[in-house]
Protein backbone atom coordinates (compact mmCIF):
# COMPACT_ATOMS: atom_id res chain seq x y z
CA UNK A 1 232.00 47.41 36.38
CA UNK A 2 235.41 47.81 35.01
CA UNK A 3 236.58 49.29 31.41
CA UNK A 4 235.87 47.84 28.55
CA UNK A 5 238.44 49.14 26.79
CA UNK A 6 240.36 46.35 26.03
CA UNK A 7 236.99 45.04 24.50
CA UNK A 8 236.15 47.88 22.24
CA UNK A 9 238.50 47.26 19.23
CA UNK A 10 237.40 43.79 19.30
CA UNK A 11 233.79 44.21 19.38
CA UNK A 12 234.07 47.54 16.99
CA UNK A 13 235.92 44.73 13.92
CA UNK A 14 233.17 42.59 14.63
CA UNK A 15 230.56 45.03 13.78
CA UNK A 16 232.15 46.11 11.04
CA UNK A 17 232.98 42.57 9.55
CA UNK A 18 228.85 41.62 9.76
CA UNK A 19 227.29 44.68 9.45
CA UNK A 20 227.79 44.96 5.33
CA UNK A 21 225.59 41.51 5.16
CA UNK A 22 222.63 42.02 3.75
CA UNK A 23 220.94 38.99 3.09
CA UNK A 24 218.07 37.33 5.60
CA UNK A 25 214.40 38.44 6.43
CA UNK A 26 212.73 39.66 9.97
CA UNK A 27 210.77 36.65 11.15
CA UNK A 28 207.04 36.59 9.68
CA UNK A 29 205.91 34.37 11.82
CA UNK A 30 204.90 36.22 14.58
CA UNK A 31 202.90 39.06 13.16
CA UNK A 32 204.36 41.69 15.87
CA UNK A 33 208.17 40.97 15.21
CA UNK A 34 207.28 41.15 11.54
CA UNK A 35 207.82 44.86 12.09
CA UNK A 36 211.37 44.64 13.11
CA UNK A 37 213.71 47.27 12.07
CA UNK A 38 215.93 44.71 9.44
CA UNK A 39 219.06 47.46 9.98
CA UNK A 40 219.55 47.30 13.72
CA UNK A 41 222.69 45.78 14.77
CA UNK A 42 224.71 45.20 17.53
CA UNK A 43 227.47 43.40 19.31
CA UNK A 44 228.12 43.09 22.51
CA UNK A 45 230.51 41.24 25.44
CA UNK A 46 231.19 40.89 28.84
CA UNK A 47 234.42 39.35 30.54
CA UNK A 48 234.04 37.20 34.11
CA UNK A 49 235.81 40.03 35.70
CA UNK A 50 233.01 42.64 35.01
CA UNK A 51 234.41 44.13 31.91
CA UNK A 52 231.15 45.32 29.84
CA UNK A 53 231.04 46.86 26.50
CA UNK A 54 228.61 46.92 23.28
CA UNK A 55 228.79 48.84 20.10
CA UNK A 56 225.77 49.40 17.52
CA UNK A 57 222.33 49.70 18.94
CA UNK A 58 223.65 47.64 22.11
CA UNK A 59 221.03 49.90 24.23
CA UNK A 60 217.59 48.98 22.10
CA UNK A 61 215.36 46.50 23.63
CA UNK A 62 214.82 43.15 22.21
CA UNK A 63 211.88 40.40 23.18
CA UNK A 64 213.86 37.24 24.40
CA UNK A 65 212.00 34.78 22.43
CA UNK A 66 213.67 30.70 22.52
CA UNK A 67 216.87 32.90 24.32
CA UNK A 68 215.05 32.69 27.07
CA UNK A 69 215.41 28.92 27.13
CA UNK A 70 218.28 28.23 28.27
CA UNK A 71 217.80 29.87 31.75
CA UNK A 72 214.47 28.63 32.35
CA UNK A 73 215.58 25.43 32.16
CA UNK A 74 218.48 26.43 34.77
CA UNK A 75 215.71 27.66 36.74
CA UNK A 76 213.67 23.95 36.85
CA UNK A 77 217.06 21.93 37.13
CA UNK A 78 217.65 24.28 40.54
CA UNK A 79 213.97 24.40 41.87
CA UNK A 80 212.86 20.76 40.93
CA UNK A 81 216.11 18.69 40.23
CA UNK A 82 217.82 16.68 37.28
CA UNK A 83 215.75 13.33 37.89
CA UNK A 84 212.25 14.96 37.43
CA UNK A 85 212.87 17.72 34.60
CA UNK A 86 214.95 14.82 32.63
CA UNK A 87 211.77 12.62 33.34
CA UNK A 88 210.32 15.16 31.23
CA UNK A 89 212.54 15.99 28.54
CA UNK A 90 215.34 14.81 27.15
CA UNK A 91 219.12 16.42 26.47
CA UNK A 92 219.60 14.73 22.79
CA UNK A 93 219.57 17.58 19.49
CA UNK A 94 217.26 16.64 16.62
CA UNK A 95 218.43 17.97 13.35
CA UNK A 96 214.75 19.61 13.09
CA UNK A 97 213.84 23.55 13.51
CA UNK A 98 212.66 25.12 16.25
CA UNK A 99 209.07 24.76 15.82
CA UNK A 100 208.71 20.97 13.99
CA UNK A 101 205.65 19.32 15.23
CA UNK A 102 207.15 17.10 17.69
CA UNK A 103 209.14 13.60 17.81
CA UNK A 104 208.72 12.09 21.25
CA UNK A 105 212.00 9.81 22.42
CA UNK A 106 211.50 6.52 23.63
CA UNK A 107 210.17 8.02 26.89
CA UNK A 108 207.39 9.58 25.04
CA UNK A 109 209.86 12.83 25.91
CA UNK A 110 210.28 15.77 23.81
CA UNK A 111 214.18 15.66 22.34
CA UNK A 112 215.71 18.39 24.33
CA UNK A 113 214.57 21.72 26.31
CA UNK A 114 216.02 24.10 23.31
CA UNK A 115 213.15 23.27 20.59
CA UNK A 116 209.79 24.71 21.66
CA UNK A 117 208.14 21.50 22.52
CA UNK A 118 210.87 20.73 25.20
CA UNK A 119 210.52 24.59 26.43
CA UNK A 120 207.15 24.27 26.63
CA UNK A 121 207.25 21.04 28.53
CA UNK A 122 210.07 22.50 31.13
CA UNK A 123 207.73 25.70 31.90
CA UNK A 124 204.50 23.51 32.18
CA UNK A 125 206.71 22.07 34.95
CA UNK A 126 207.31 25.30 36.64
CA UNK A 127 203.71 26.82 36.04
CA UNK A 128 202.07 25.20 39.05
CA UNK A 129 198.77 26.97 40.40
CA UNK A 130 199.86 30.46 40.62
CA UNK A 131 200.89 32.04 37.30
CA UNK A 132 200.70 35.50 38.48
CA UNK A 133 203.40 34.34 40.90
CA UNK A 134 205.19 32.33 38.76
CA UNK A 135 205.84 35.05 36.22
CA UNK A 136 207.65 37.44 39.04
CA UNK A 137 209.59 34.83 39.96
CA UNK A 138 210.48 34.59 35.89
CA UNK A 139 211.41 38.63 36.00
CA UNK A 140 213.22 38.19 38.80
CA UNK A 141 214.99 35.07 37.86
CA UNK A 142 215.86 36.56 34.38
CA UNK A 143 217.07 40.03 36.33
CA UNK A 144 219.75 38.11 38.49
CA UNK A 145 221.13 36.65 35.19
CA UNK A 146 221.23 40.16 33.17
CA UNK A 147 222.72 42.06 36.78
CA UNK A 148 219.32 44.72 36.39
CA UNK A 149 215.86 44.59 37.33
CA UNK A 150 213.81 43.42 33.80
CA UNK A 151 210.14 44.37 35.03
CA UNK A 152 209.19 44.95 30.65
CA UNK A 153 207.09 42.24 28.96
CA UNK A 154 206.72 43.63 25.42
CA UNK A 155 202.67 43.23 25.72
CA UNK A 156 201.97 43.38 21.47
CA UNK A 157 204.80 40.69 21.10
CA UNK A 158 202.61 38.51 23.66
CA UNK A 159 199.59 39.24 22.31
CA UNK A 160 200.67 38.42 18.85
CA UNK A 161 201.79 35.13 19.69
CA UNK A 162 199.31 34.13 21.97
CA UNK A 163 197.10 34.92 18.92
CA UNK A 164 198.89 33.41 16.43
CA UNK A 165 200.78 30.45 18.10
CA UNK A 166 198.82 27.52 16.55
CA UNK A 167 201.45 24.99 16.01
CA UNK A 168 202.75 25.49 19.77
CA UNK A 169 198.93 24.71 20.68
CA UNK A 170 198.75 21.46 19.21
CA UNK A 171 202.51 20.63 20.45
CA UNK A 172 201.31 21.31 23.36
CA UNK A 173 198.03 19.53 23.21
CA UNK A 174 200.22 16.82 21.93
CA UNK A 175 202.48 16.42 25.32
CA UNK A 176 199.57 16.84 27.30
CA UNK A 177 198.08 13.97 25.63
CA UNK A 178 201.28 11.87 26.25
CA UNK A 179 201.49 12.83 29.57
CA UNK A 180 204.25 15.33 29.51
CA UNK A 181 202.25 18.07 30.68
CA UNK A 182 199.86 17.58 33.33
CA UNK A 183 198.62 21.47 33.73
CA UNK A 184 196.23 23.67 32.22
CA UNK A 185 197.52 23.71 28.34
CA UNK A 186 196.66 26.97 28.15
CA UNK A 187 197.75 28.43 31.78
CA UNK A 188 201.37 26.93 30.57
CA UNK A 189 201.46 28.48 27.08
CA UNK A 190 200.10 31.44 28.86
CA UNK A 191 203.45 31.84 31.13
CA UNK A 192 205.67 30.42 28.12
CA UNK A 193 204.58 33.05 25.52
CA UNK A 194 205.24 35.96 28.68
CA UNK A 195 208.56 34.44 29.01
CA UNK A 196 209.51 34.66 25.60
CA UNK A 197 208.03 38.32 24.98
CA UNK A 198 210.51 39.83 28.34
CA UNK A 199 212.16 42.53 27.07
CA UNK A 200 216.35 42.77 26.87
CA UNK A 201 219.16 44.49 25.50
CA UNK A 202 222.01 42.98 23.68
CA UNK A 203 224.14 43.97 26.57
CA UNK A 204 221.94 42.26 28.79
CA UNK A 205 222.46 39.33 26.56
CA UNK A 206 226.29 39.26 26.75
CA UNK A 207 225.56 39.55 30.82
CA UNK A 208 223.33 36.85 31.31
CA UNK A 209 226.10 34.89 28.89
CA UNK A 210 228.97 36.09 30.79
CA UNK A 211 227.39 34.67 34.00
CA UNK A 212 227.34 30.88 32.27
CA UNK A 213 230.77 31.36 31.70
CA UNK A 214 231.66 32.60 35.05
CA UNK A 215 230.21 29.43 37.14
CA UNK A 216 226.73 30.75 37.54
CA UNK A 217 227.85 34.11 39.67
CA UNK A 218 227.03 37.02 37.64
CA UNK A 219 229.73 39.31 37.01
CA UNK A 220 228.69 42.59 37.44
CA UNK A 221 226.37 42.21 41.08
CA UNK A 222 228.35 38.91 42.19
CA UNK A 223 225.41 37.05 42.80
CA UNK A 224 225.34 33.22 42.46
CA UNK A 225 222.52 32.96 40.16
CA UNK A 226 222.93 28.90 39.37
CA UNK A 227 224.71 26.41 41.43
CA UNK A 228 227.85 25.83 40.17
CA UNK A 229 227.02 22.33 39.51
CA UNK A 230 224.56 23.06 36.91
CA UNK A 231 226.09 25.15 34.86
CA UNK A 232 228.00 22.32 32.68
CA UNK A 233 224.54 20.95 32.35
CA UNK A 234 222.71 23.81 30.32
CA UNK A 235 226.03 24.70 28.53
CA UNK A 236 226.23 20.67 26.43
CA UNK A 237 222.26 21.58 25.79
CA UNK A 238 223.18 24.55 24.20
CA UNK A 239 226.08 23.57 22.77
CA UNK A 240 224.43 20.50 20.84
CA UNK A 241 220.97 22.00 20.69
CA UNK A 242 221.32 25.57 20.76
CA UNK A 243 221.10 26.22 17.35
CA UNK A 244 218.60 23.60 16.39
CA UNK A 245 219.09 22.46 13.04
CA UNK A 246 222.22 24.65 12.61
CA UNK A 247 223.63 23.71 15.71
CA UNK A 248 226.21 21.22 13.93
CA UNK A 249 227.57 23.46 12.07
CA UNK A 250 228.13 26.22 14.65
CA UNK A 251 229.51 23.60 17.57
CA UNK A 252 232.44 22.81 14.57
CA UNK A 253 232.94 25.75 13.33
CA UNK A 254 232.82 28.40 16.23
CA UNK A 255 233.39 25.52 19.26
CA UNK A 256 231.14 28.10 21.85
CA UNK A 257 227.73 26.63 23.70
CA UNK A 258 225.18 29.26 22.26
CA UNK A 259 221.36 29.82 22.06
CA UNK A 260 219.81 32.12 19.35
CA UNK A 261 216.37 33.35 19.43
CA UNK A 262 214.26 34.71 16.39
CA UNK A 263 213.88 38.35 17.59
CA UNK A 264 216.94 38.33 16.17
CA UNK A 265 219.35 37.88 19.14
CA UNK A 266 222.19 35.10 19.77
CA UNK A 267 224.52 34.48 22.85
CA UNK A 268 227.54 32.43 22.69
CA UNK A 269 229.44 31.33 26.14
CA UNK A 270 233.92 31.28 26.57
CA UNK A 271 233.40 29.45 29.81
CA UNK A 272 235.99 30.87 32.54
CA UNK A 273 236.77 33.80 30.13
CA UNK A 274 233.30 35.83 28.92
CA UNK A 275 230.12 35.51 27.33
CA UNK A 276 229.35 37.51 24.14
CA UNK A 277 226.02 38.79 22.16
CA UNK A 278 224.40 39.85 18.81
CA UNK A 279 221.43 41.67 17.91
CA UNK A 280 220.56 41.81 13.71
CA UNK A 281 216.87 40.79 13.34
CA UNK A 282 217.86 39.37 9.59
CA UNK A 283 217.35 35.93 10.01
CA UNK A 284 218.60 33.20 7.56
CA UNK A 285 216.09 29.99 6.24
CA UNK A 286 217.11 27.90 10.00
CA UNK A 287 215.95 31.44 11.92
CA UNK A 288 219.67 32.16 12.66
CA UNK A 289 220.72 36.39 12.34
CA UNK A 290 223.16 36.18 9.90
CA UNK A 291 224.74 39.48 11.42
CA UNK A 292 225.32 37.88 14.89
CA UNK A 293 226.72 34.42 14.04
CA UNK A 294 229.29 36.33 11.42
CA UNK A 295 230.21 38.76 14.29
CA UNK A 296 230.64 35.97 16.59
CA UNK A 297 232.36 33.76 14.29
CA UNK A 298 234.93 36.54 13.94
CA UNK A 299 235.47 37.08 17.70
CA UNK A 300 235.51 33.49 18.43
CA UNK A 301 238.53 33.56 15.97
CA UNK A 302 240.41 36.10 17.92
């Protein structure tokens, strides 16, 4: 890993730019990350030739939530192939939040793999049979993106949601119906509420976004995590989808592909230059930290 030096003063203005912002509220929805501390805050970013720095609470462990999304749909485009994920969900944004009870495209497809009922549909793809196999293939899948092993599923976060996640039950219920899952409902929500409760830091964040931006070969271990070829693919998803219902607004004012989660965390993507992260668990009324996107508003200015 080389110094990140030259990324300090950068990432130290940023801070310091967000961090008086006070407004936002931990998300409720999800008893266990209703206990959020709102004050932590972080910023974070990582350069394609290994430079790594973070300031703030860079070091304190987050639960990936929807940022998980992004990858495991990298992982089903490389393991099944565009034709058959894309026979399953779509790539156009919908204007609606994360979690609206679903549209179906003319397909009878959820919109796009970024809002919960096209996650859910791209990891009822990958769920198969085994599920206790399927989920170390997730840790180690999500490990080659952050460049360390992640072996920590935050189990209150899971159990939380697996308790409370109603509204992804009927989505759910809803695809299956349509046909757009064909597994155990339950099995798949199962694996989807592990993947969003794996535990990160907001330098792993910046990482995993650093190796979008650097072709799929993470910086720091130079492996090739995604073929090359797929890496424009999930970049236009997040760049129009992202963001959900904010995404708009963020694609024309910041111009970076970018994924935001409601533990609080966002990752934006300079592809060929670095990938950069937030952690504030404020959240504004579209479940956006209002910490991270001013911080990465004012580095995408610089």
């Amino acid at each position: 890993m080389k110094s990140p030096s030259s990324l300090l003063p950068h990432l130290e203005a940023a801070h310091k730019a967000a961090l008086p912002l006070s407004t936002g509220e931990v998300a409720r929805y999800i008893p266990e990350l209703a206990n959020a501390d709102p004050e932590l805050f972080a910023v974070a970013a990582c350069t394609v030739a290994g430079e790594l720095a973070a300031v703030g609470d860079g070091d304190t462990e987050l639960t990936l939530q929807s940022l998980s999304k992004p990858f495991v749909y990298a992982w089903a485009l490389e393991e099944l192939g565009s034709e058959t994920v894309h026979a399953h969900v779509g790539v156009e944004p919908t204007g609606d939040s994360f979690d609206a009870i679903i549209q179906l495209d003319t397909a009878n497809r959820p919109h796009n793999p970024m809002i919960n009922a096209g996650a859910i549909a791209v990891t009822g793809l990958l769920a198969g049979q085994e599920q206790s196999r399927r989920v170390e293939q997730l840790l180690g899948r999500l490990s080659a993106w952050a460049g360390r092993p992640l072996t920590g599923i935050d189990v209150p976060v899971y159990l939380s949601e697996r308790g409370a996640g109603h509204r992804n039950r009927a989505i759910a219920h809803l695809m299956r119906h349509f046909g757009m899952l064909t597994t155990d409902v339950e099995g798949v929500l199962d694996l989807y509420y592990q993947q969003c409760s794996v535990l990160v830091t907001c330098r792993d964040l910046a990482v995993m976004a650093a190796t979008l931006a650097n072709g799929g070969r993470n910086p720091l271990s130079g492996e090739q995590v995604l073929r090359a070829e797929l890496v424009d693919p999930v970049l236009a998803v997040m760049f129009t989808c992202g963001l959900y219902d904010a995404a708009g607004s963020f694609a024309f004012e910041i111009g970076l592909p970018a994924k935001s989660g409601v533990s609080g965390g966002i990752l934006a993507v300079a592809p060929g230059r670095f990938g950069v992260a937030a952690f504030s668990p404020r959240l504004d009324e579209r479940g956006t930290s209002v910490r991270d996107e001013a911080a990465i508003r004012h580095l995408a200015a610089r």
